[in-house]
Protein backbone atom coordinates (compact mmCIF):
# COMPACT_ATOMS: atom_id res chain seq x y z
CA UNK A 1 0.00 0.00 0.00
CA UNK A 2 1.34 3.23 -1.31
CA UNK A 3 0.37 5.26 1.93
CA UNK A 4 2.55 2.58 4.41
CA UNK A 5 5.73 3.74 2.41
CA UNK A 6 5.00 7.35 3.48
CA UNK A 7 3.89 6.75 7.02
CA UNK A 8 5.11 4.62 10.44
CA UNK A 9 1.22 4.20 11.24
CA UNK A 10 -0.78 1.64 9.98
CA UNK A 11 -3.27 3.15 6.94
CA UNK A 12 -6.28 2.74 9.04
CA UNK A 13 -4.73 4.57 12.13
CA UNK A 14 -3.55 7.10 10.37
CA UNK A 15 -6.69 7.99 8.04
CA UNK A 16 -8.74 8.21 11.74
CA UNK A 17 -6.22 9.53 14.22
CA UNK A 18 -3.69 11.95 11.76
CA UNK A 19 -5.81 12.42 8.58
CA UNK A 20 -6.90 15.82 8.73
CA UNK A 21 -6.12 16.39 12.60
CA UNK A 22 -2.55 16.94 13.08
CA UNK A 23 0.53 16.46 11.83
CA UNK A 24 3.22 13.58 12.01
CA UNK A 25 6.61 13.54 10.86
CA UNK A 26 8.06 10.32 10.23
CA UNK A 27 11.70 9.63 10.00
CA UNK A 28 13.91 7.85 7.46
CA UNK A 29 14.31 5.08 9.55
CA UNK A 30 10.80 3.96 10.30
CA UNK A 31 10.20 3.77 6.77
CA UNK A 32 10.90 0.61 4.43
CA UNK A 33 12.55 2.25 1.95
CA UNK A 34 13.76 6.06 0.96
CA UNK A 35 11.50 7.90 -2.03
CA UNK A 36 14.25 8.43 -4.79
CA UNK A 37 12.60 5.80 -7.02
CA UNK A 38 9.89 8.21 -7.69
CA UNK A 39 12.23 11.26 -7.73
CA UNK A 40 16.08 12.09 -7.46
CA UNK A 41 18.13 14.67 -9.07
CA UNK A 42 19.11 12.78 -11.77
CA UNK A 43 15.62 12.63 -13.11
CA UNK A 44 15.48 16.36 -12.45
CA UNK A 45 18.07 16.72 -14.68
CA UNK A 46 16.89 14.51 -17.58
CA UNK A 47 12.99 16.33 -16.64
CA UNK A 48 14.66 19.81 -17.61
CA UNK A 49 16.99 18.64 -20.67
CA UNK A 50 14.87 16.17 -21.90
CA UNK A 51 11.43 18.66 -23.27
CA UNK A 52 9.86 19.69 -20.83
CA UNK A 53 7.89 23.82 -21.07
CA UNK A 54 9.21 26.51 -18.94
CA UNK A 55 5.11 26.34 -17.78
CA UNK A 56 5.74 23.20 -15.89
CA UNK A 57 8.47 25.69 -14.03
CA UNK A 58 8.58 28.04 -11.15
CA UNK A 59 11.32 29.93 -9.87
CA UNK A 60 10.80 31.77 -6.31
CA UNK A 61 12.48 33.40 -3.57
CA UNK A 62 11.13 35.16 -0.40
CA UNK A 63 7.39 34.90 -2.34
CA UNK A 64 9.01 36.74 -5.11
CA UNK A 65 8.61 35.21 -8.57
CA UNK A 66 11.35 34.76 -10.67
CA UNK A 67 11.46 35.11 -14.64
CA UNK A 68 11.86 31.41 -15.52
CA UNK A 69 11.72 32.10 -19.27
CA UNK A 70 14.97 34.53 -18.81
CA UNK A 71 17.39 33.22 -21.50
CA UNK A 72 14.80 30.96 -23.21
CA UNK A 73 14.85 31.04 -27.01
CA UNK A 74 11.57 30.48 -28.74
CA UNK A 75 11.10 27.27 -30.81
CA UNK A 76 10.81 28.63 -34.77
CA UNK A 77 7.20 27.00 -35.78
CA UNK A 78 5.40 27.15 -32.52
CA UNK A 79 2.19 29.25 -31.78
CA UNK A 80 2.43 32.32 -30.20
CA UNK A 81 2.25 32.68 -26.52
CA UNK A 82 3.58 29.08 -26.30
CA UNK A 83 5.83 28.88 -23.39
CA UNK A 84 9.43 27.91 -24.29
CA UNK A 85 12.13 25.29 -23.67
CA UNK A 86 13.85 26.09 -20.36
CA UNK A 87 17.85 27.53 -20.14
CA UNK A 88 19.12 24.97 -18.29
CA UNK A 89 21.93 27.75 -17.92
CA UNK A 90 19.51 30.33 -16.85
CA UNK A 91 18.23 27.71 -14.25
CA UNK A 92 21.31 26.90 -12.66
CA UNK A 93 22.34 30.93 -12.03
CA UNK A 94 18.77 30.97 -10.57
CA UNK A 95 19.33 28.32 -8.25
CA UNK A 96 22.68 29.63 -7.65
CA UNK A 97 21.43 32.91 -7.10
CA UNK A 98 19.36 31.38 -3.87
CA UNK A 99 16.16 30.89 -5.90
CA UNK A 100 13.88 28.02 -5.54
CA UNK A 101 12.64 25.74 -8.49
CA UNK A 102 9.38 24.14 -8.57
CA UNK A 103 8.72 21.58 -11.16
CA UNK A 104 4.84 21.53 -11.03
CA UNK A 105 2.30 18.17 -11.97
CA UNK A 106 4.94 15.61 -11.89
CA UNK A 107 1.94 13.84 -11.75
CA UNK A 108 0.76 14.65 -14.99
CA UNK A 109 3.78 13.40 -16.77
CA UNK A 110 6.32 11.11 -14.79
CA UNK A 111 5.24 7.53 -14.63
CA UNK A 112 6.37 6.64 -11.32
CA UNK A 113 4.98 10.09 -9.96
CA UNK A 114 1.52 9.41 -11.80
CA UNK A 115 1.45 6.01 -10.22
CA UNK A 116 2.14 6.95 -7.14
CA UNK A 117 -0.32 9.49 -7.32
CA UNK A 118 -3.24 7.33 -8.14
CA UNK A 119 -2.40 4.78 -5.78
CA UNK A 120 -2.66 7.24 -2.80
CA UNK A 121 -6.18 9.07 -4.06
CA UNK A 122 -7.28 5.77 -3.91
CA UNK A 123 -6.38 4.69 -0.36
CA UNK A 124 -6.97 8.35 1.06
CA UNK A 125 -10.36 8.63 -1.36
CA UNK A 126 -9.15 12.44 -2.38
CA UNK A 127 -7.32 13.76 -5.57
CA UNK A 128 -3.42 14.07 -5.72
CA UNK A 129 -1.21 16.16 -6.56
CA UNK A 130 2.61 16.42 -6.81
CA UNK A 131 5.14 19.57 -7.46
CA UNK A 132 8.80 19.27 -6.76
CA UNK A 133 10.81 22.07 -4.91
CA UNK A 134 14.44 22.29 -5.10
CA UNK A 135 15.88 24.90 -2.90
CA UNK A 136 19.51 25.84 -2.79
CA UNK A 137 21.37 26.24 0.67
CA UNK A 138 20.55 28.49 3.14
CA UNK A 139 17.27 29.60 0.78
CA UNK A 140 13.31 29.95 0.95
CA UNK A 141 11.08 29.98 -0.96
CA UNK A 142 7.95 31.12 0.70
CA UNK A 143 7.82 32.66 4.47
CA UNK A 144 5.58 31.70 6.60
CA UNK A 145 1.87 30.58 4.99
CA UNK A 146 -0.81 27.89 4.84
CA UNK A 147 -1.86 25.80 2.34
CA UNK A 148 -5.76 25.22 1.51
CA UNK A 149 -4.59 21.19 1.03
CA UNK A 150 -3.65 18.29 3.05
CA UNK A 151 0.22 18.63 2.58
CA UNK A 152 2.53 15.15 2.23
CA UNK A 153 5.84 16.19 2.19
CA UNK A 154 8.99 13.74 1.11
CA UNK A 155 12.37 14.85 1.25
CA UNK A 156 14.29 13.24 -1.55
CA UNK A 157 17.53 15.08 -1.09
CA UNK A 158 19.46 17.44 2.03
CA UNK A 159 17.50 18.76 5.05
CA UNK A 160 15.18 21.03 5.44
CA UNK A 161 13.75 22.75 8.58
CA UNK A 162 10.36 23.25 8.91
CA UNK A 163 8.69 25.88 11.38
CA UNK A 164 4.96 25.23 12.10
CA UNK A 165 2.15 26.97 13.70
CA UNK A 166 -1.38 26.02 14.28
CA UNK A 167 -3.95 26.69 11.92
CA UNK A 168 -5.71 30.15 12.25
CA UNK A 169 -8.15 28.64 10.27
CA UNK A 170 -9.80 25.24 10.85
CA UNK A 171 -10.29 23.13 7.55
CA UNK A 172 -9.46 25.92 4.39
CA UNK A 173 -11.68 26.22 1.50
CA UNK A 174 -9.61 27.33 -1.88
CA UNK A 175 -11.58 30.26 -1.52
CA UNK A 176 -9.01 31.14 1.74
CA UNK A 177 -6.05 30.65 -0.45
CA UNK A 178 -3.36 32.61 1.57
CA UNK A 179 -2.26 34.75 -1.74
CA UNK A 180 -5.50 35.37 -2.61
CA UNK A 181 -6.67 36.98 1.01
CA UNK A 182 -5.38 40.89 1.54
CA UNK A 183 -1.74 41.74 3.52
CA UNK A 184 -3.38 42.78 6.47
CA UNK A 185 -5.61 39.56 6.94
CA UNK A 186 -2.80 37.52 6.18
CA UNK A 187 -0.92 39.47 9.34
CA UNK A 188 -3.86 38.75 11.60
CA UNK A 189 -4.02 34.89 10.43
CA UNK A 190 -0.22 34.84 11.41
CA UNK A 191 -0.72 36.97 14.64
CA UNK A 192 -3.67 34.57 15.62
CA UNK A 193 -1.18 31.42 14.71
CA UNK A 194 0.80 29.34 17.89
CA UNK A 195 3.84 27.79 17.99
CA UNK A 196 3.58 23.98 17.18
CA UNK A 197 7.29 21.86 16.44
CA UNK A 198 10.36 23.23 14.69
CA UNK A 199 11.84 20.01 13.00
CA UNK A 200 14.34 18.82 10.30
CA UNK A 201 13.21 16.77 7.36
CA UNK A 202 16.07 14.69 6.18
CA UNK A 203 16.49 12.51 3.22
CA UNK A 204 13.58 9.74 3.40
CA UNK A 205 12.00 11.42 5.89
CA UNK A 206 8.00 12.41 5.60
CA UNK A 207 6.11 15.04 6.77
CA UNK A 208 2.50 15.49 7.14
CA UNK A 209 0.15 18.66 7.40
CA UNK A 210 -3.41 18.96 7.39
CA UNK A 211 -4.65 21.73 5.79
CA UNK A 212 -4.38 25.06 7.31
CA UNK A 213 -1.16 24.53 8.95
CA UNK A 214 0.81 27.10 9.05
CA UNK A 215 4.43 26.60 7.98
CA UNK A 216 7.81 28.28 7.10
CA UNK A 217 10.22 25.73 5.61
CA UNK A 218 13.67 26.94 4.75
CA UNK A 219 16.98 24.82 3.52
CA UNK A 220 19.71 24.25 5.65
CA UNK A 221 23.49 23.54 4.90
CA UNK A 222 22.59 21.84 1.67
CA UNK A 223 20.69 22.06 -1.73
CA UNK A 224 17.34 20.22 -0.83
CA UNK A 225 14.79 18.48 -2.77
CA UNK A 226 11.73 17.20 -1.65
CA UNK A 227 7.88 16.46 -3.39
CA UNK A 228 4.90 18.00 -2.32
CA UNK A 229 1.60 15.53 -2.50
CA UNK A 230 -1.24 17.74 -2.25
CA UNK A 231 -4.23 16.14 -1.23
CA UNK A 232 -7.12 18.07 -2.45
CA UNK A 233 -9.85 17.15 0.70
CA UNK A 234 -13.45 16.92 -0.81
CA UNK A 235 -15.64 18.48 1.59
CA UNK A 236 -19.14 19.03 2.63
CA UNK A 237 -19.01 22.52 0.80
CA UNK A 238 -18.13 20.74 -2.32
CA UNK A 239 -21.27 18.32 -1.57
CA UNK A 240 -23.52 21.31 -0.88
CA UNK A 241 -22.12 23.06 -4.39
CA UNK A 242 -23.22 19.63 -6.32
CA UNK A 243 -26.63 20.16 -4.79
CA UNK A 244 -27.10 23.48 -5.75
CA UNK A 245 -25.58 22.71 -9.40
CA UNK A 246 -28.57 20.35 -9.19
CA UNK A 247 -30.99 23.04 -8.70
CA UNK A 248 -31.26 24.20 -12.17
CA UNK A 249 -34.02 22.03 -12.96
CA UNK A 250 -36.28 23.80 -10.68
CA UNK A 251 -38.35 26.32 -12.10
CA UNK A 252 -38.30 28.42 -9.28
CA UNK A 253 -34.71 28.89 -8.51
CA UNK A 254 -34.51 29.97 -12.14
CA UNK A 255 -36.51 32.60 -11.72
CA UNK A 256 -34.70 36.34 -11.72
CA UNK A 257 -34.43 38.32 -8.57
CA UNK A 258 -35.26 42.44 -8.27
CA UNK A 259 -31.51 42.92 -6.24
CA UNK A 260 -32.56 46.68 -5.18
CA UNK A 261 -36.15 45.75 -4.61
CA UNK A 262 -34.42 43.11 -1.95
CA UNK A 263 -32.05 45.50 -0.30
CA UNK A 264 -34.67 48.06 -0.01
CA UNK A 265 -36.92 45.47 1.66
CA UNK A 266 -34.83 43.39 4.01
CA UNK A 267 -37.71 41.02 5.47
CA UNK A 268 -38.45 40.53 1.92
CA UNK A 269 -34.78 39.48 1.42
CA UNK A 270 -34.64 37.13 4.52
CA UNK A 271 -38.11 35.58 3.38
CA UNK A 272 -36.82 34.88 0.04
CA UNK A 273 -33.40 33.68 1.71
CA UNK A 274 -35.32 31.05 3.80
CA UNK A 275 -37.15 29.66 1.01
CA UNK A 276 -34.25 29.13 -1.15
CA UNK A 277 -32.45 26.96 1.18
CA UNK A 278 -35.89 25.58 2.27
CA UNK A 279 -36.32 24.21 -1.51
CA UNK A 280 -32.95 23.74 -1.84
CA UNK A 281 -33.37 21.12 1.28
CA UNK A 282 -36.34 19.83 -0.36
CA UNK A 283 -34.31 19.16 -3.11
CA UNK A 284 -31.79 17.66 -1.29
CA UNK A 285 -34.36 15.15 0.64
CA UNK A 286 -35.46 13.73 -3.18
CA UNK A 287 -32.10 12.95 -4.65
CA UNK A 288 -30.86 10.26 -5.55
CA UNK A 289 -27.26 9.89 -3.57
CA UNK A 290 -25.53 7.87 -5.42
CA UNK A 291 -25.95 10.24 -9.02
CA UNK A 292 -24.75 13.11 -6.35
CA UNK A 293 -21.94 11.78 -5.43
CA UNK A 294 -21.19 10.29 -8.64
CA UNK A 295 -21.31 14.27 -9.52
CA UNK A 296 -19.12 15.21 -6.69
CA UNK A 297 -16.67 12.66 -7.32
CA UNK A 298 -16.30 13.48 -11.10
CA UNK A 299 -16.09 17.43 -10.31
CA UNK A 300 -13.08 16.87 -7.36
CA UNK A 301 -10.94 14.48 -10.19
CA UNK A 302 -11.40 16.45 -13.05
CA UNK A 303 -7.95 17.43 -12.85
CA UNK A 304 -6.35 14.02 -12.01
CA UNK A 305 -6.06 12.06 -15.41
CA UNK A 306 -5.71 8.52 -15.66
CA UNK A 307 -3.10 6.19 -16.98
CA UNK A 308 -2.48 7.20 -20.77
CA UNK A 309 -3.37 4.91 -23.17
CA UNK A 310 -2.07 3.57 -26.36
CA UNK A 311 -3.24 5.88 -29.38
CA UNK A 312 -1.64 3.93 -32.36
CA UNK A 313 -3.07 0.70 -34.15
CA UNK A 314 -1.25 -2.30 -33.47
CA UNK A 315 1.42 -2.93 -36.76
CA UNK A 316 0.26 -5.71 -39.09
CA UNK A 317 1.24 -9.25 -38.46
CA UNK A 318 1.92 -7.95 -34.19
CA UNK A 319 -0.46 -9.81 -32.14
CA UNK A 320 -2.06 -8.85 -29.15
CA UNK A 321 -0.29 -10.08 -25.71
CA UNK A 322 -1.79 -10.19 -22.31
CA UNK A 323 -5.72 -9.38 -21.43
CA UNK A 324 -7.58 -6.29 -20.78
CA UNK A 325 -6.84 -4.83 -16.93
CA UNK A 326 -8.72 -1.82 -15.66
CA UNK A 327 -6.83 1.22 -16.68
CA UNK A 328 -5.50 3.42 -13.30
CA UNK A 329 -6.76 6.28 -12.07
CA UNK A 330 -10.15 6.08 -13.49
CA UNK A 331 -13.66 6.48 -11.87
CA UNK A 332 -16.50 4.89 -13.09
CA UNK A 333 -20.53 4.82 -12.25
CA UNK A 334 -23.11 2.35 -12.92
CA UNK A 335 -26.86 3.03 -12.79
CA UNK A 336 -29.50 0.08 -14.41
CA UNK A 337 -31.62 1.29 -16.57
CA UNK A 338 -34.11 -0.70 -18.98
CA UNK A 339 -33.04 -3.57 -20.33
CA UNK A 340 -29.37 -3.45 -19.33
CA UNK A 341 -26.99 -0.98 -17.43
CA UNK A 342 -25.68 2.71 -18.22
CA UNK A 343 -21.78 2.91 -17.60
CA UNK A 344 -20.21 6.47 -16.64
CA UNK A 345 -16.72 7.11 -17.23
CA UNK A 346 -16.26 10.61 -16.48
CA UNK A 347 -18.41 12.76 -18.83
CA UNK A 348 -18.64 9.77 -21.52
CA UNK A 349 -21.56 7.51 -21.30
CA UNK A 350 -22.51 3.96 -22.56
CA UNK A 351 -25.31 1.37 -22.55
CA UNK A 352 -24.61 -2.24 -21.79
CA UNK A 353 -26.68 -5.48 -21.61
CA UNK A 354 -27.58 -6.74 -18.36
CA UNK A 355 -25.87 -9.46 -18.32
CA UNK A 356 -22.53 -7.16 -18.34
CA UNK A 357 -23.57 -5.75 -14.92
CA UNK A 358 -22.11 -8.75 -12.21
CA UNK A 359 -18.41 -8.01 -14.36
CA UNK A 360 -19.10 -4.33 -13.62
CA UNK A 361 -19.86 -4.92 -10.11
CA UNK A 362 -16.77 -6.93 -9.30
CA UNK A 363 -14.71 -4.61 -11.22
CA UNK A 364 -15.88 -1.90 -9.06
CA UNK A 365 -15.23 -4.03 -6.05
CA UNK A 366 -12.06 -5.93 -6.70
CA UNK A 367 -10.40 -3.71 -9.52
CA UNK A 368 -9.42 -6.58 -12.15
CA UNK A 369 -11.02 -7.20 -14.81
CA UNK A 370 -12.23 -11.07 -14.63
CA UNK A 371 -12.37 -11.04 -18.57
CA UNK A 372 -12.92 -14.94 -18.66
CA UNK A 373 -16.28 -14.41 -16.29
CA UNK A 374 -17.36 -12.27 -18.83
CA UNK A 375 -16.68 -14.38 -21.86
CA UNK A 376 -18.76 -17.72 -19.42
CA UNK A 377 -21.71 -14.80 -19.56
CA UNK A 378 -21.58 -13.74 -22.99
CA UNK A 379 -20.13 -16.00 -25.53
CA UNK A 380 -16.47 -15.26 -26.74
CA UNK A 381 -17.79 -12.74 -29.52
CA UNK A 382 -20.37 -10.64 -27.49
CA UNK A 383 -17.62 -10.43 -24.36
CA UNK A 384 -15.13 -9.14 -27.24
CA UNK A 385 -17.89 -6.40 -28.11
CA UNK A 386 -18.46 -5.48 -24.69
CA UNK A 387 -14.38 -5.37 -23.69
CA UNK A 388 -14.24 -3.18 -27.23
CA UNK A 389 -16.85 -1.13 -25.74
CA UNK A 390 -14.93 -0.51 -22.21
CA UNK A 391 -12.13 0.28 -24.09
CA UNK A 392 -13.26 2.57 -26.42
CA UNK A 393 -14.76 4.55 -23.52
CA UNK A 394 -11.64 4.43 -21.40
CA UNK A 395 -12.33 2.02 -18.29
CA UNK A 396 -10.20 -0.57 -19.85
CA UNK A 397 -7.03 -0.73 -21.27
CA UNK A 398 -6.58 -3.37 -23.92
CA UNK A 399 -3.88 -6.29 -24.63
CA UNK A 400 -0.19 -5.02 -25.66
CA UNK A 401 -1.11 -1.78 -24.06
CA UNK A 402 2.80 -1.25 -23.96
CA UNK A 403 5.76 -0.27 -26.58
CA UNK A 404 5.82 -2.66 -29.59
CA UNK A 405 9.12 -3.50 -28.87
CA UNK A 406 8.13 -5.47 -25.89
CA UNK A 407 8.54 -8.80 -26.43
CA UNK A 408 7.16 -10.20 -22.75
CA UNK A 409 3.58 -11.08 -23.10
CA UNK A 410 1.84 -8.37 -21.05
CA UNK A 411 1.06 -9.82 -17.86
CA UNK A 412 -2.68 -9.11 -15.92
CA UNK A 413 -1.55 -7.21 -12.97
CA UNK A 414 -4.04 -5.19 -10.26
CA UNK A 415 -4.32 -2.05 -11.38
CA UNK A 416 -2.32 0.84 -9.86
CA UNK A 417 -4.63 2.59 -8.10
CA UNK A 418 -7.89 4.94 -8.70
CA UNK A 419 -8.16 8.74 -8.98
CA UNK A 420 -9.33 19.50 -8.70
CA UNK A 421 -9.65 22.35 -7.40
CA UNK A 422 -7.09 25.02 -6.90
CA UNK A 423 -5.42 26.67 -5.16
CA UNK A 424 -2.05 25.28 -6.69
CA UNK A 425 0.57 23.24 -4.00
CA UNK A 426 3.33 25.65 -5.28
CA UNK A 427 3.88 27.27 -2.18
CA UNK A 428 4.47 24.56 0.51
């Protein structure tokens, strides 16, 4: 389990005693193993040579943005506005010059990163996210702030020390990001702050922080890296929000709304107040929760894409290794409906037989696809319709979903895991 490598407590502890409550740092040495297979500066290195945008790039020091395009030469043929390749000189004066580097949505496009990230949404049951900060000696990035996500920090290279102070803010919506609020409430947020642990992260060392905490990290005697996993919490706002996105089949809450009549009337404005969340609860009383939280869960992953999949036709004469497996990192809904069963992957719909739904059901519950239970149901050519259907729409990922060159038949493996919302984890 991807969350036991992070953390000394067992996964259920942790989720009810830590998760969201307070945070634990957890040294090098209670850990099975250090994090550099998913990061290390020699994949920085090959990340920043190798084609990756200047838009996948931050430079800061003391909260002050750096120009990480300085030096860049545009590429002759792209469109305009596209961001550039990085200097890879300009980057090491910048780092030099005590500035911090943030490579931002490893997540997005490093395999082991994107792995990892779908693996942990899946045990913790929120969206992931994961930026990489490199900050030379002696340097900061970003003085003393909160962040409006569940914060996962490992420290892949050097030390770090990490000030912390209690929340002056239980639980954070995005709407509280701490850039986005004025100077002088982000004074009083500090003011109202305590003291809570001043500790050193060192290599393979993990720190947690639930969202809110307040925090002032700052590199030591040596360059440091470390990864930020933001864990975007879905909340009972977000629930409420899918409830009122709901509401726009109801006549009445479409109607328009006299805004000066209302302030010049304010029992007239508290009347109408009352019966929009009265209807709004009525509303709420009638649905359906599974199709809300079907709606919930596709709005808080939105950002969080699954496993790629293969694009390109198989060559002639190459045949087809392995079996289908569910693909990782996706969410999917069933709902039965006349004569068979409606699949949901994310926005994309389809229509199955009946007989499809008991495969459905124990992909949802075991997350391997039993393709030879579905050919017993079907009949070899209907089940090869069906897995042609589940492909097409992007639940499963089909045989020789790998380079061409790869000569190993594909084995069936359990998939990787299962998968937002700003504000962005660049600051932590």
């Amino acid at each position: 389990m991807t969350l036991k490598r992070c953390v000394a407590l067992p996964p259920d502890e942790f989720r009810a005693s830590v998760f969201g409550r307070g945070h634990l740092h957890t040294r090098a040495a209670e850990l099975p193993d250090d994090f550099t297979d998913l990061f290390s500066p020699h994949v920085l290195e090959e990340l920043l040579s190798g084609g990756l945008r200047t838009s996948s790039l931050r430079l800061v020091r003391d909260g002050v943005e750096g120009d990480v395009t300085r030096g860049c030469i545009a590429e002759s043929g792209d469109a305009p506005g596209t961001p550039p390749f990085p200097d890879t000189d300009g980057i090491r004066h910048a780092l030099a010059s005590g500035q911090t580097l943030i490579v931002r949505s490893l997540h997005r496009f490093h395999p082991p990163v994107r792995r990892f990230a779908h693996e942990l949404a899946a045990e913790i049951g929120h969206p992931v996210k994961v930026n990489a900060f490199v900050t030379p000696p002696g340097s900061q990035g970003v003085d003393l702030h909160f962040d409006v996500q569940d914060v996962l920090v490992l420290q892949i290279a050097g030390d770090k020390r990490w000030l912390l102070r209690t929340p002056p803010l239980p639980d954070p919506l995005p709407a509280h990001a701490w850039f986005d609020v004025p100077a002088r409430r982000r004074e009083e947020m500090r003011a109202a702050s305590r003291p809570l642990a001043d500790l050193v992260l060192r290599a393979g060392d993990s720190l947690y922080l639930p969202r809110g905490t307040m925090h002032s990290p700052m590199a030591r005697d040596t360059l440091s890296i470390h990864l930020t996993v933001a864990v975007s919490t879905i909340t009972r706002h977000d629930l409420l929000g899918e409830l009122v996105r709901g509401a726009v089949d109801d006549d009445w809450m479409r109607a328009g709304v006299d805004i000066d009549g209302l302030a010049a009337d304010p029992g007239l404005a508290r009347n109408l107040l009352r019966e929009a969340g009265e209807r709004l609860a009525a509303l709420a009383a009638d649905a359906a929760p599974d199709d809300v939280l079907w709606a919930l869960r596709k709005a808080a992953f939105r950002e969080q894409t699954p496993e790629p999949v293969p694009f390109l036709p198989l060559p002639e004469g190459v045949r087809a290794q392995g079996v289908h497996r569910l693909r990782a990192g996706v969410y999917f809904h069933t709902a039965a409906v006349k004569d068979g069963v409606q699949l949901s992957v994310g926005n994309r719909r389809v229509r199955l037989p009946a007989s499809v739904s008991p495969f459905l059901a124990a992909l949802h519950r075991d997350q391997v696809a039993d393709m030879a239970g579905l050919t017993a149901a079907l009949g070899e050519g209907d089940a090869r319709k069906v897995a042609a259907a589940l492909v097409d729409i992007g639940l499963l990922l089909p045989p020789s979903a790998a380079p061409w060159h790869t000569t190993t038949a594909q084995q069936a493996v359990r998939p990787e895991g299962t998968p937002g919302r700003e504000s962005d984890p660049d600051d932590s």
